[in-house]
PDB file of N, CA and C in Angstrom:
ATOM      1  N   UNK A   1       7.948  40.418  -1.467  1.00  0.00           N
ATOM      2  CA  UNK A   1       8.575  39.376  -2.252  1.00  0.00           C
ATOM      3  C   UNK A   1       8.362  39.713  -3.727  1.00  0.00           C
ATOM      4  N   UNK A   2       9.946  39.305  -4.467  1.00  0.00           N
ATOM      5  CA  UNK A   2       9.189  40.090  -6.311  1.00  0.00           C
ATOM      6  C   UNK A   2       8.546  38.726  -6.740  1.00  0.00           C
ATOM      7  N   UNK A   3       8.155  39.164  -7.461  1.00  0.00           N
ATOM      8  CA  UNK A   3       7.484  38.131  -8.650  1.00  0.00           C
ATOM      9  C   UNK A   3       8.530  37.102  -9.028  1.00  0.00           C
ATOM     10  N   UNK A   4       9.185  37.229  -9.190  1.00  0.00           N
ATOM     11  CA  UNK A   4      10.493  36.256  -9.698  1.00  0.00           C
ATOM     12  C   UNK A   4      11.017  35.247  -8.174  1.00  0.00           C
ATOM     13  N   UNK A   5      10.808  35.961  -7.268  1.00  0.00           N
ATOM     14  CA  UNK A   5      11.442  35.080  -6.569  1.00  0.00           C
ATOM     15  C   UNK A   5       9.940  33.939  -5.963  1.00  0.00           C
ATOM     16  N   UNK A   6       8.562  35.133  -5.954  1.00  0.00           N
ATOM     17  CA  UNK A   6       7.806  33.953  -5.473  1.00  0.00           C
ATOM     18  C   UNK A   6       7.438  32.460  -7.129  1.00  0.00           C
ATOM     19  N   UNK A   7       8.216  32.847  -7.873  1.00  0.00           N
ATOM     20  CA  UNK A   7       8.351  32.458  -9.198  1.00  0.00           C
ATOM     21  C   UNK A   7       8.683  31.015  -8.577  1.00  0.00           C
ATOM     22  N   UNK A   8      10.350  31.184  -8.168  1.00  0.00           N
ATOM     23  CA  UNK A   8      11.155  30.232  -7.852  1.00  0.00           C
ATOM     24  C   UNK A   8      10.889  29.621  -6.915  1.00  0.00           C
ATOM     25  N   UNK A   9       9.816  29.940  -5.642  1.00  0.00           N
ATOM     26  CA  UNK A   9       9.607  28.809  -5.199  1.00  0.00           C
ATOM     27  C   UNK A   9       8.766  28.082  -5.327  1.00  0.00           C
ATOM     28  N   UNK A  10       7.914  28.750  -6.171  1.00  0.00           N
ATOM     29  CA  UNK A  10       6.516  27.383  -6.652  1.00  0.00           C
ATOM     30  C   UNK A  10       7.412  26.658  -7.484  1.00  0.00           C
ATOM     31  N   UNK A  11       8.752  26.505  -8.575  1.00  0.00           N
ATOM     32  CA  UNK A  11       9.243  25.907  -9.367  1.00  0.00           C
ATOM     33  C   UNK A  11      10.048  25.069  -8.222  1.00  0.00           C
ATOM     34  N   UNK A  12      10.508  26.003  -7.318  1.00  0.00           N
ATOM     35  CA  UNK A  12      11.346  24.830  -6.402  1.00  0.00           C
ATOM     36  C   UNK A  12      10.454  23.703  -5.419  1.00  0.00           C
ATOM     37  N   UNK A  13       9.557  24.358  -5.147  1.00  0.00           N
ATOM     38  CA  UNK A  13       8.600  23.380  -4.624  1.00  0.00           C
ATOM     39  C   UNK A  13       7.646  21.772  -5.607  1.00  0.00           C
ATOM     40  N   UNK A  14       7.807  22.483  -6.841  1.00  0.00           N
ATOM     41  CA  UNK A  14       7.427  21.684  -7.543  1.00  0.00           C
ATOM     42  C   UNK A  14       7.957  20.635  -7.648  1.00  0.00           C
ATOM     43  N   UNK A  15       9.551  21.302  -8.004  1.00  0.00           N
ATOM     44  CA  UNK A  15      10.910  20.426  -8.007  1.00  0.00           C
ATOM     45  C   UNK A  15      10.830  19.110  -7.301  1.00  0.00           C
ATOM     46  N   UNK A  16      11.177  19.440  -5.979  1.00  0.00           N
ATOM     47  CA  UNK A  16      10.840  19.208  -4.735  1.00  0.00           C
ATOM     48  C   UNK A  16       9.556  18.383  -4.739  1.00  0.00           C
ATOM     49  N   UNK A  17       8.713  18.355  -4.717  1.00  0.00           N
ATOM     50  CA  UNK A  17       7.659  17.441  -4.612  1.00  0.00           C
ATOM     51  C   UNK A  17       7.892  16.439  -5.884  1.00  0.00           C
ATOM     52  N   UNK A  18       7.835  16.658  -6.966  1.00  0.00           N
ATOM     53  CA  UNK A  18       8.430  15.578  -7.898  1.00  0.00           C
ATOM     54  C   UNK A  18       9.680  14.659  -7.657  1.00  0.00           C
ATOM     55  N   UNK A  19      10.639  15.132  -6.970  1.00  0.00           N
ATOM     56  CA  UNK A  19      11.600  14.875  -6.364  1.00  0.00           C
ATOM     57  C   UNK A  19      11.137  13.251  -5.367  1.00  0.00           C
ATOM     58  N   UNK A  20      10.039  14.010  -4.693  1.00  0.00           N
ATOM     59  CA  UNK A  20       9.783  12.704  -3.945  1.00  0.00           C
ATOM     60  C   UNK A  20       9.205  11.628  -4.089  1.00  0.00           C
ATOM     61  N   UNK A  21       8.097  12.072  -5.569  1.00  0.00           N
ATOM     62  CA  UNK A  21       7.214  11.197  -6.006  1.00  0.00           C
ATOM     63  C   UNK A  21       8.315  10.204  -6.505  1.00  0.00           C
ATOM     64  N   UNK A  22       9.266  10.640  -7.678  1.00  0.00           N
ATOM     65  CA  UNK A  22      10.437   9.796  -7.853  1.00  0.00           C
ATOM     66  C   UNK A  22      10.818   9.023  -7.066  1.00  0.00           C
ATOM     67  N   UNK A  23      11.493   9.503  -5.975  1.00  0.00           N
ATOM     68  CA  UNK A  23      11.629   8.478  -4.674  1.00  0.00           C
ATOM     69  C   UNK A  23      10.917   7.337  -4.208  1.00  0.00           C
ATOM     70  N   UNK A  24       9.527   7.568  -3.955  1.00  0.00           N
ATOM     71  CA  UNK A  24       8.360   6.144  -3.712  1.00  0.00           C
ATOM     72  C   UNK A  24       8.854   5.529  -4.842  1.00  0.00           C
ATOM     73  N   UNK A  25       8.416   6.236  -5.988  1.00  0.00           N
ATOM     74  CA  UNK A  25       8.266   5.309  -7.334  1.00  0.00           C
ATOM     75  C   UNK A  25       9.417   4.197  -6.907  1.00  0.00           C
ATOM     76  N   UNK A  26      10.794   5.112  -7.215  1.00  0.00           N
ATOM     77  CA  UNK A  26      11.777   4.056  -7.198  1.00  0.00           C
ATOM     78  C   UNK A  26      12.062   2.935  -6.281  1.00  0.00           C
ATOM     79  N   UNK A  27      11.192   3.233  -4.976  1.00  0.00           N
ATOM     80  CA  UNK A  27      11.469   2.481  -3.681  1.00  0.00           C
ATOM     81  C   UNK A  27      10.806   0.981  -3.787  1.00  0.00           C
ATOM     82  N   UNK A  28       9.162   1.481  -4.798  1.00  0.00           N
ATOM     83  CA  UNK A  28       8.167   0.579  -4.868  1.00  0.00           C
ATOM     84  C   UNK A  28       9.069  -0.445  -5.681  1.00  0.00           C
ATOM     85  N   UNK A  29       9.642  -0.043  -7.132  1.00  0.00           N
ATOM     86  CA  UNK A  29      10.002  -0.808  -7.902  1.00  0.00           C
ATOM     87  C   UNK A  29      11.344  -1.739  -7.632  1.00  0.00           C
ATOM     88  N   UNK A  30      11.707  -1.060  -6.654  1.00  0.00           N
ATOM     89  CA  UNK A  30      12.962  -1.934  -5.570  1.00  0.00           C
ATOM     90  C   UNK A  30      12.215  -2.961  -5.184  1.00  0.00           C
ATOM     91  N   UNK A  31      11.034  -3.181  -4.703  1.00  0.00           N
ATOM     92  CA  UNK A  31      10.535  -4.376  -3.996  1.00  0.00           C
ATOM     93  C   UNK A  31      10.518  -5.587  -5.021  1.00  0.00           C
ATOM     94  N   UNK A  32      10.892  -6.792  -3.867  1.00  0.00           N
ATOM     95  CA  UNK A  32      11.367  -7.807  -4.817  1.00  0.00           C
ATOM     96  C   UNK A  32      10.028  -8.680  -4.846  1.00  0.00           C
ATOM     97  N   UNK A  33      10.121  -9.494  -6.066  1.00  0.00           N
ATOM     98  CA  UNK A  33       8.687 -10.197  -5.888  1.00  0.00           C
ATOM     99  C   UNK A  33       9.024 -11.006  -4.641  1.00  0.00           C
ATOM    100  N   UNK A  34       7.398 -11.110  -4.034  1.00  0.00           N
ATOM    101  CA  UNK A  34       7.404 -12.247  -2.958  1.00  0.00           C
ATOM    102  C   UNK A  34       7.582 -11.490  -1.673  1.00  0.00           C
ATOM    103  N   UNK A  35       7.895 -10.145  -2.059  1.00  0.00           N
ATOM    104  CA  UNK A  35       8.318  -9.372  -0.445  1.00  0.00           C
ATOM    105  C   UNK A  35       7.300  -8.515  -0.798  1.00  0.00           C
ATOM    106  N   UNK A  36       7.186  -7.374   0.417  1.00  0.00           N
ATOM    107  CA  UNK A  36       6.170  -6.261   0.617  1.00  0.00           C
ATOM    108  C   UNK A  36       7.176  -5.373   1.347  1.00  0.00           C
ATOM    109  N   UNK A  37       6.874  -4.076   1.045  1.00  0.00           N
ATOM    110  CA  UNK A  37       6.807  -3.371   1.975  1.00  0.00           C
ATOM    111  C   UNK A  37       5.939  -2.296   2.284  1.00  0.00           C
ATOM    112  N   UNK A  38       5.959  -1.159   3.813  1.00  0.00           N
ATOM    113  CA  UNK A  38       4.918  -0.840   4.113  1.00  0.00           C
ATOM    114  C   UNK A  38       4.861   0.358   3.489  1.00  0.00           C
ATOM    115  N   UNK A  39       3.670   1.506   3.465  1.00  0.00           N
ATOM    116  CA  UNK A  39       3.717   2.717   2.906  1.00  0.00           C
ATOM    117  C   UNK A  39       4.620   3.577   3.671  1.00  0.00           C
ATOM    118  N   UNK A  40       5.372   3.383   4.918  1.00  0.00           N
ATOM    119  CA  UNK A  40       6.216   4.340   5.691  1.00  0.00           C
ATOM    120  C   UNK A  40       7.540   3.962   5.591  1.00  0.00           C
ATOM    121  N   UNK A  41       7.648   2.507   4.708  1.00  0.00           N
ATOM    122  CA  UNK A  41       8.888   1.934   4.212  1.00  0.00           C
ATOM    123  C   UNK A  41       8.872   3.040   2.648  1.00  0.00           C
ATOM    124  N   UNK A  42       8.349   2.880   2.098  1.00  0.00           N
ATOM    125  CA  UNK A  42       8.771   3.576   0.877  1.00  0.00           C
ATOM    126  C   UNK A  42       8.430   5.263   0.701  1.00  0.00           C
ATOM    127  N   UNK A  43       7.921   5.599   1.853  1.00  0.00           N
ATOM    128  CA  UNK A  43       7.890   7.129   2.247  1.00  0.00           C
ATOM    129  C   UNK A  43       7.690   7.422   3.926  1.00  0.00           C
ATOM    130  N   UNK A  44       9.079   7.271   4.275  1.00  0.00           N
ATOM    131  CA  UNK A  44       9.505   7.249   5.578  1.00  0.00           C
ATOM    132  C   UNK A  44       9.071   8.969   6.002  1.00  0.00           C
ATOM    133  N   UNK A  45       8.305   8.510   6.968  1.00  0.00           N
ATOM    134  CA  UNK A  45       8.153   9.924   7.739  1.00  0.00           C
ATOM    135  C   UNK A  45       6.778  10.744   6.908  1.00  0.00           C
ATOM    136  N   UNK A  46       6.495  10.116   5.721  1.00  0.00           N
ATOM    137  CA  UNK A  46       5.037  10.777   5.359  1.00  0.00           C
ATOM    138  C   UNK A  46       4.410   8.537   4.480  1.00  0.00           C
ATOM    139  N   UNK A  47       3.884   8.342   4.798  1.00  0.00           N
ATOM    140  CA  UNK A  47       2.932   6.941   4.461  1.00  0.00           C
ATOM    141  C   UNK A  47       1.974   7.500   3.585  1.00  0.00           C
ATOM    142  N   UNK A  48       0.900   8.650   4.004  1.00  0.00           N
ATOM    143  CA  UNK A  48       0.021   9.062   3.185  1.00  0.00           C
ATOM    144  C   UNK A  48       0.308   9.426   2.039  1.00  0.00           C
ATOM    145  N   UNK A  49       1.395  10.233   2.059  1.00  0.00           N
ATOM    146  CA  UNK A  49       2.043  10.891   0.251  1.00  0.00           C
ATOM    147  C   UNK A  49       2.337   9.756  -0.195  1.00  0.00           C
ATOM    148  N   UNK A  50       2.963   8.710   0.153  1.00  0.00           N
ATOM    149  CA  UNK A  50       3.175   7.456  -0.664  1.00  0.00           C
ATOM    150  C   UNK A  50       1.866   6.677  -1.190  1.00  0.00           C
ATOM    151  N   UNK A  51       0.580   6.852  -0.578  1.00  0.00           N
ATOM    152  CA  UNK A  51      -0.710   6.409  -0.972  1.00  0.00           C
ATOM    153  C   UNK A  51      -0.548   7.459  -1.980  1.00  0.00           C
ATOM    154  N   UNK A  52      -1.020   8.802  -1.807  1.00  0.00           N
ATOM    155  CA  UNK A  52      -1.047   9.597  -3.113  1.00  0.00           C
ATOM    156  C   UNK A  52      -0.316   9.759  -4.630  1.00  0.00           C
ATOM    157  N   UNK A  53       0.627   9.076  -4.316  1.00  0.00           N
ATOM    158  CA  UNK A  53       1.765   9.013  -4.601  1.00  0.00           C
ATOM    159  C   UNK A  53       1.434   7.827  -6.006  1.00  0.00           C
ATOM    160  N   UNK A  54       0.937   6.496  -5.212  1.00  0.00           N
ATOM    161  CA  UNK A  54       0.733   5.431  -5.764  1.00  0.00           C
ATOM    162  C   UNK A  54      -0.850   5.517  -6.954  1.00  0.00           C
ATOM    163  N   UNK A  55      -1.599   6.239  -5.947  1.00  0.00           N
ATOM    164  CA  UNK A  55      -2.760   6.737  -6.631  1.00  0.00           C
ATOM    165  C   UNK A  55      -3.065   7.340  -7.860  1.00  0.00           C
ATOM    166  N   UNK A  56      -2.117   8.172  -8.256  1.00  0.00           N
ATOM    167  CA  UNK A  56      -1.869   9.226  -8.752  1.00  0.00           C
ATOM    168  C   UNK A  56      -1.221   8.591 -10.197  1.00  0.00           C
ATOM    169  N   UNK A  57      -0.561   7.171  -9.742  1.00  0.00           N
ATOM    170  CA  UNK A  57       0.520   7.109 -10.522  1.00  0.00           C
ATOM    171  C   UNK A  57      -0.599   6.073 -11.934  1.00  0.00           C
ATOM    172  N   UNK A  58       0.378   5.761 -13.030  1.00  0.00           N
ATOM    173  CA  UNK A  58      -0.798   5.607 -14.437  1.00  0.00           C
ATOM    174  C   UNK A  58       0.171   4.376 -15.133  1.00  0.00           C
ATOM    175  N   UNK A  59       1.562   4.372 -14.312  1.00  0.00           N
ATOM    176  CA  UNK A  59       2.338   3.102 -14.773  1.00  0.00           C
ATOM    177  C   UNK A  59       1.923   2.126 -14.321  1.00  0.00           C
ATOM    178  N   UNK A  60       1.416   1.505 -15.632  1.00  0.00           N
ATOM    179  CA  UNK A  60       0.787  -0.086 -16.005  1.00  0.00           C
ATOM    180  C   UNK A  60       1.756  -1.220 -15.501  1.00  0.00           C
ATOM    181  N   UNK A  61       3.257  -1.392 -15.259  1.00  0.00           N
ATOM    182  CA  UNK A  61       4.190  -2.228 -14.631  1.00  0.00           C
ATOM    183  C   UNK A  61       4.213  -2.467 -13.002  1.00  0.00           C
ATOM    184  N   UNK A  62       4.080  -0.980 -12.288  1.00  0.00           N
ATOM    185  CA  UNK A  62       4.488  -0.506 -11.768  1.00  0.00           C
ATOM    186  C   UNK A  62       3.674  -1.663 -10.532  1.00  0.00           C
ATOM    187  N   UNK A  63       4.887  -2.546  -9.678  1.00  0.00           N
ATOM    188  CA  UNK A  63       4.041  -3.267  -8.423  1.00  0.00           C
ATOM    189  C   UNK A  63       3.687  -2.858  -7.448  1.00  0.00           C
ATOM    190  N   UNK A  64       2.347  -2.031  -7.393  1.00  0.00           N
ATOM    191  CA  UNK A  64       1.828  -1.130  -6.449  1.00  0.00           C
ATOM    192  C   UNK A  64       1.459  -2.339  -5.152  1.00  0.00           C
ATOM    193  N   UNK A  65       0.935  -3.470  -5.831  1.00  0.00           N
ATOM    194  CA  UNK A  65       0.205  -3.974  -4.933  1.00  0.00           C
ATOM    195  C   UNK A  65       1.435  -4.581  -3.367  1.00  0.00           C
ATOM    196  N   UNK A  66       2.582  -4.445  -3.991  1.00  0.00           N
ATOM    197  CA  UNK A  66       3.338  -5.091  -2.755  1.00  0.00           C
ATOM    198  C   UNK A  66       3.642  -4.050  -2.226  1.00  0.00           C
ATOM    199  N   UNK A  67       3.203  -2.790  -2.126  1.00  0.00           N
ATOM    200  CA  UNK A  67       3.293  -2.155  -0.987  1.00  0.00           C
ATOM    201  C   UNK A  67       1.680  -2.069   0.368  1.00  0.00           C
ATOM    202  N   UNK A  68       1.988  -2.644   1.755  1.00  0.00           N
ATOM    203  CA  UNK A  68       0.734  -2.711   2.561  1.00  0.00           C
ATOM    204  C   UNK A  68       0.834  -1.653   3.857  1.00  0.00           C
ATOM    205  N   UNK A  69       0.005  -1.776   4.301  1.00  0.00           N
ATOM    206  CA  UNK A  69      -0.095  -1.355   5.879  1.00  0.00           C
ATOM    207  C   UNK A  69       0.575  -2.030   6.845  1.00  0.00           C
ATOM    208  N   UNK A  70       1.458  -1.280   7.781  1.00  0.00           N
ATOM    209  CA  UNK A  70       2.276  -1.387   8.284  1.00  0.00           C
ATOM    210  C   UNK A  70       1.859  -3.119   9.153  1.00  0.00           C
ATOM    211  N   UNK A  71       0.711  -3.244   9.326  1.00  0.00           N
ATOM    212  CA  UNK A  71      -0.219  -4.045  10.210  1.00  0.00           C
ATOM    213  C   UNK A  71       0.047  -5.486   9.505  1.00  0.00           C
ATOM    214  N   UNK A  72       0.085  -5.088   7.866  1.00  0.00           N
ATOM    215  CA  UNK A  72       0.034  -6.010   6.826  1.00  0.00           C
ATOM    216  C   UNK A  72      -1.387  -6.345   5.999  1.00  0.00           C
ATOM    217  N   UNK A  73      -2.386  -5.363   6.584  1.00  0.00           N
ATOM    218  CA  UNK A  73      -3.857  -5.090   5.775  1.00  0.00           C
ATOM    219  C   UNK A  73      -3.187  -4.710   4.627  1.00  0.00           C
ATOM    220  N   UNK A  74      -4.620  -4.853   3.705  1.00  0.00           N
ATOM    221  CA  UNK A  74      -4.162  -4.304   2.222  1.00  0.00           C
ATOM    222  C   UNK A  74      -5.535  -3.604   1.832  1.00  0.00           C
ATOM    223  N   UNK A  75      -4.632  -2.456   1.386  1.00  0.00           N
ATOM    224  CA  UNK A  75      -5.698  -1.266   0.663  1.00  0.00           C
ATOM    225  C   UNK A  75      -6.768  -1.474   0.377  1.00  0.00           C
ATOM    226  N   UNK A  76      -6.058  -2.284  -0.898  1.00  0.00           N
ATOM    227  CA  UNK A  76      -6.934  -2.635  -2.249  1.00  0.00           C
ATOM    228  C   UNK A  76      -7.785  -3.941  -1.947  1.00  0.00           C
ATOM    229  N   UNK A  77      -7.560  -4.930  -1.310  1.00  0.00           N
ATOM    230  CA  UNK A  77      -8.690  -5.701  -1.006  1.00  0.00           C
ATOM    231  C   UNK A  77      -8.022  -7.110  -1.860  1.00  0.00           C
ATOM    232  N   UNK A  78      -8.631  -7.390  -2.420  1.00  0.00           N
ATOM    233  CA  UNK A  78      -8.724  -9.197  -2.979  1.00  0.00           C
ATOM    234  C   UNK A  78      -8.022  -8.618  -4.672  1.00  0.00           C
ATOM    235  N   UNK A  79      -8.552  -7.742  -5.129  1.00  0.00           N
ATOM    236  CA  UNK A  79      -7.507  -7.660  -6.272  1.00  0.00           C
ATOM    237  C   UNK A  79      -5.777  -7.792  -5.853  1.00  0.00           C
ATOM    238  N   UNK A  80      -5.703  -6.791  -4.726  1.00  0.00           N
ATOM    239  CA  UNK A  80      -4.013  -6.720  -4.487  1.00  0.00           C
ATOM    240  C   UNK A  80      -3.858  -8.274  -3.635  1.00  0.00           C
ATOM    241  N   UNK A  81      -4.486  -8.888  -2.886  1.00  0.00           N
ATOM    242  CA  UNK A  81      -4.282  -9.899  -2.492  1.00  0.00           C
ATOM    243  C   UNK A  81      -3.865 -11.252  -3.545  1.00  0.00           C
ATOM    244  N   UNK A  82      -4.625 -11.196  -4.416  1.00  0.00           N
ATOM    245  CA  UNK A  82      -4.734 -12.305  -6.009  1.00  0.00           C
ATOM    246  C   UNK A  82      -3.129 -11.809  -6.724  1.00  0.00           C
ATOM    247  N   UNK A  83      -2.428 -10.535  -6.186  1.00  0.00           N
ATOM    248  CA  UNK A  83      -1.216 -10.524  -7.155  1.00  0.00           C
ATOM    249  C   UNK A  83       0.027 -10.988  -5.817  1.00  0.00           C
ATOM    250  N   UNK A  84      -0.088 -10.667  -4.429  1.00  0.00           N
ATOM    251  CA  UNK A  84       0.639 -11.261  -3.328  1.00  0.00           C
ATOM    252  C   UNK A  84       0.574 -12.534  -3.290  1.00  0.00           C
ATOM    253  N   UNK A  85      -0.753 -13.520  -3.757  1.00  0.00           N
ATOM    254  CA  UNK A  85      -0.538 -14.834  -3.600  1.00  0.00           C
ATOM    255  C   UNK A  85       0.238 -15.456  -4.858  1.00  0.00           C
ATOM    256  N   UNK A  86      -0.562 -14.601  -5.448  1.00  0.00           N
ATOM    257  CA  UNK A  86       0.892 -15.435  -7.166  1.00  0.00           C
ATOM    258  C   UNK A  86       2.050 -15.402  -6.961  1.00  0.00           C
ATOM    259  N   UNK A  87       2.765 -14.461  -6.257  1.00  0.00           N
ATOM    260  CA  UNK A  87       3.719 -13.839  -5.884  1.00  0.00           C
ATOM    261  C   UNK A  87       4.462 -14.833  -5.370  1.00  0.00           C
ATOM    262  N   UNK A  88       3.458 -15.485  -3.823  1.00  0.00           N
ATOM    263  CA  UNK A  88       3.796 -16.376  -3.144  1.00  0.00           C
ATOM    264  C   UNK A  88       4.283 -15.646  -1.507  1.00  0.00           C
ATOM    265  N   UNK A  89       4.069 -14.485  -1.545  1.00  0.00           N
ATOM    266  CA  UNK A  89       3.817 -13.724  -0.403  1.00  0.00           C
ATOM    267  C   UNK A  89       2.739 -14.535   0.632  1.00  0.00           C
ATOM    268  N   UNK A  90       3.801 -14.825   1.781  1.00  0.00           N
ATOM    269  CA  UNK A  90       2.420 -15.601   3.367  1.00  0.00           C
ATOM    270  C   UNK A  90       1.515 -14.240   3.764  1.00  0.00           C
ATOM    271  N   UNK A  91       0.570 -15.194   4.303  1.00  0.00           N
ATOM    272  CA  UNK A  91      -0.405 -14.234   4.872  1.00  0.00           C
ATOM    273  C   UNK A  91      -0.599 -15.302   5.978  1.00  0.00           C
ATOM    274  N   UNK A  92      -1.044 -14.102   7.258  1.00  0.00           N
ATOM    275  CA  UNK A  92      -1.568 -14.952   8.212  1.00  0.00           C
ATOM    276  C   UNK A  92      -3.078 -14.174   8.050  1.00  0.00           C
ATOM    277  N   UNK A  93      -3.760 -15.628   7.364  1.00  0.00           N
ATOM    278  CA  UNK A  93      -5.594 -14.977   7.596  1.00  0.00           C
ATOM    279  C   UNK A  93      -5.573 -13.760   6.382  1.00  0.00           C
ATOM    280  N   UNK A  94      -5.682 -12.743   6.654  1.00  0.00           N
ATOM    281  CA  UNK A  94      -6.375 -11.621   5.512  1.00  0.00           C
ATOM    282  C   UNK A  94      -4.807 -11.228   5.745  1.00  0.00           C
ATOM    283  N   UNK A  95      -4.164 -10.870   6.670  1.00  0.00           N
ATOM    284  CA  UNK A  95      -3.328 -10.289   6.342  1.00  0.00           C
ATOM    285  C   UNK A  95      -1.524 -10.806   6.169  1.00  0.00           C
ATOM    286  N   UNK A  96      -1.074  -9.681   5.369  1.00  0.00           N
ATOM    287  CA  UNK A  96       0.411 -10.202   4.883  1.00  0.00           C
ATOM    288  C   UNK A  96       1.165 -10.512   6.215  1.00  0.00           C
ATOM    289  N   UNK A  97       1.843 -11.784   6.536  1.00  0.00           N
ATOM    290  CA  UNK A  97       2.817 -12.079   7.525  1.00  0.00           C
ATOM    291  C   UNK A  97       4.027 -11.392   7.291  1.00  0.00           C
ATOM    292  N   UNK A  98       4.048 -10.391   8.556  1.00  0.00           N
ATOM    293  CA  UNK A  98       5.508  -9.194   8.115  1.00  0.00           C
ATOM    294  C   UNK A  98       6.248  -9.592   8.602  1.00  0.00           C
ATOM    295  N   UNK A  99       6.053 -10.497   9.173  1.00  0.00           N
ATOM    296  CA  UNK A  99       7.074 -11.387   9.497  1.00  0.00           C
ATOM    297  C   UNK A  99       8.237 -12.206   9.034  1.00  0.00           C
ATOM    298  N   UNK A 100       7.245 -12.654   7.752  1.00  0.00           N
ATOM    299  CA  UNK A 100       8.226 -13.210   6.863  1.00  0.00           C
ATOM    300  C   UNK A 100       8.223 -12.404   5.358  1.00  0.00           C
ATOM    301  N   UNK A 101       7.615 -11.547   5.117  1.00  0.00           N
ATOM    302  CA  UNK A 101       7.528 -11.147   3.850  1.00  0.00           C
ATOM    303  C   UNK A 101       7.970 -10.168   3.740  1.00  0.00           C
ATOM    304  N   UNK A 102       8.088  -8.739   4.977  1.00  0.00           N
ATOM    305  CA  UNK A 102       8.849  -7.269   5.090  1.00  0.00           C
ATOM    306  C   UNK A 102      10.044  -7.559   4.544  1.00  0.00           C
ATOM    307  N   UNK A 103      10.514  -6.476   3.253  1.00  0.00           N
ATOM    308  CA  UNK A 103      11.634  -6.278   3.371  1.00  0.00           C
ATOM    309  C   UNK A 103      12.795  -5.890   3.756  1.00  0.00           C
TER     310      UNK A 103
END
């Protein structure tokens, strides 16, 4: 392989992985207040890269907390819970009712 071409695929891979981070991002910021959705809703077919994804990320707007576990547990604990209840997001007990709150 020359140099140039293994060039192009670390740039295309890069591409490509930025590509997707974009994607969560935009999926998260689709969520409407008062709804949730899960990490395999906003990165269908990988959930974990969407944790990394969210982790990673440094935007101060950005409503991380309405994304949960598919179950409706939450990551983050009582901080992300304190921004779902302002919200006005149900919970049954600890966890989000996906019942009524999935988008």
């Amino acid at each position: 392989m020359s140099r140039e071409s293994a060039i192009s695929r670390d740039i295309y891979g890069l591409t490509r992985t930025r590509d997707r981070e974009a994607e969560v991002l935009e999926q998260v910021w689709g969520i409407p207040e008062g709804l949730v959705a899960t990490y395999g809703d906003v990165s269908p077919g990988a959930p974990r890269f969407a944790g990394a994804v969210l982790f990673a990320c440094d935007e101060p707007d950005l409503p991380w907390w309405r994304v949960v576990r598919a179950d409706g547990s939450l990551a983050k604990g009582a901080r992300q819970k304190r921004h779902l209840i302002a919200e006005g997001v149900p919970f049954k007990g600890e966890r989000v009712d996906m019942s009524k709150a999935r988008i």
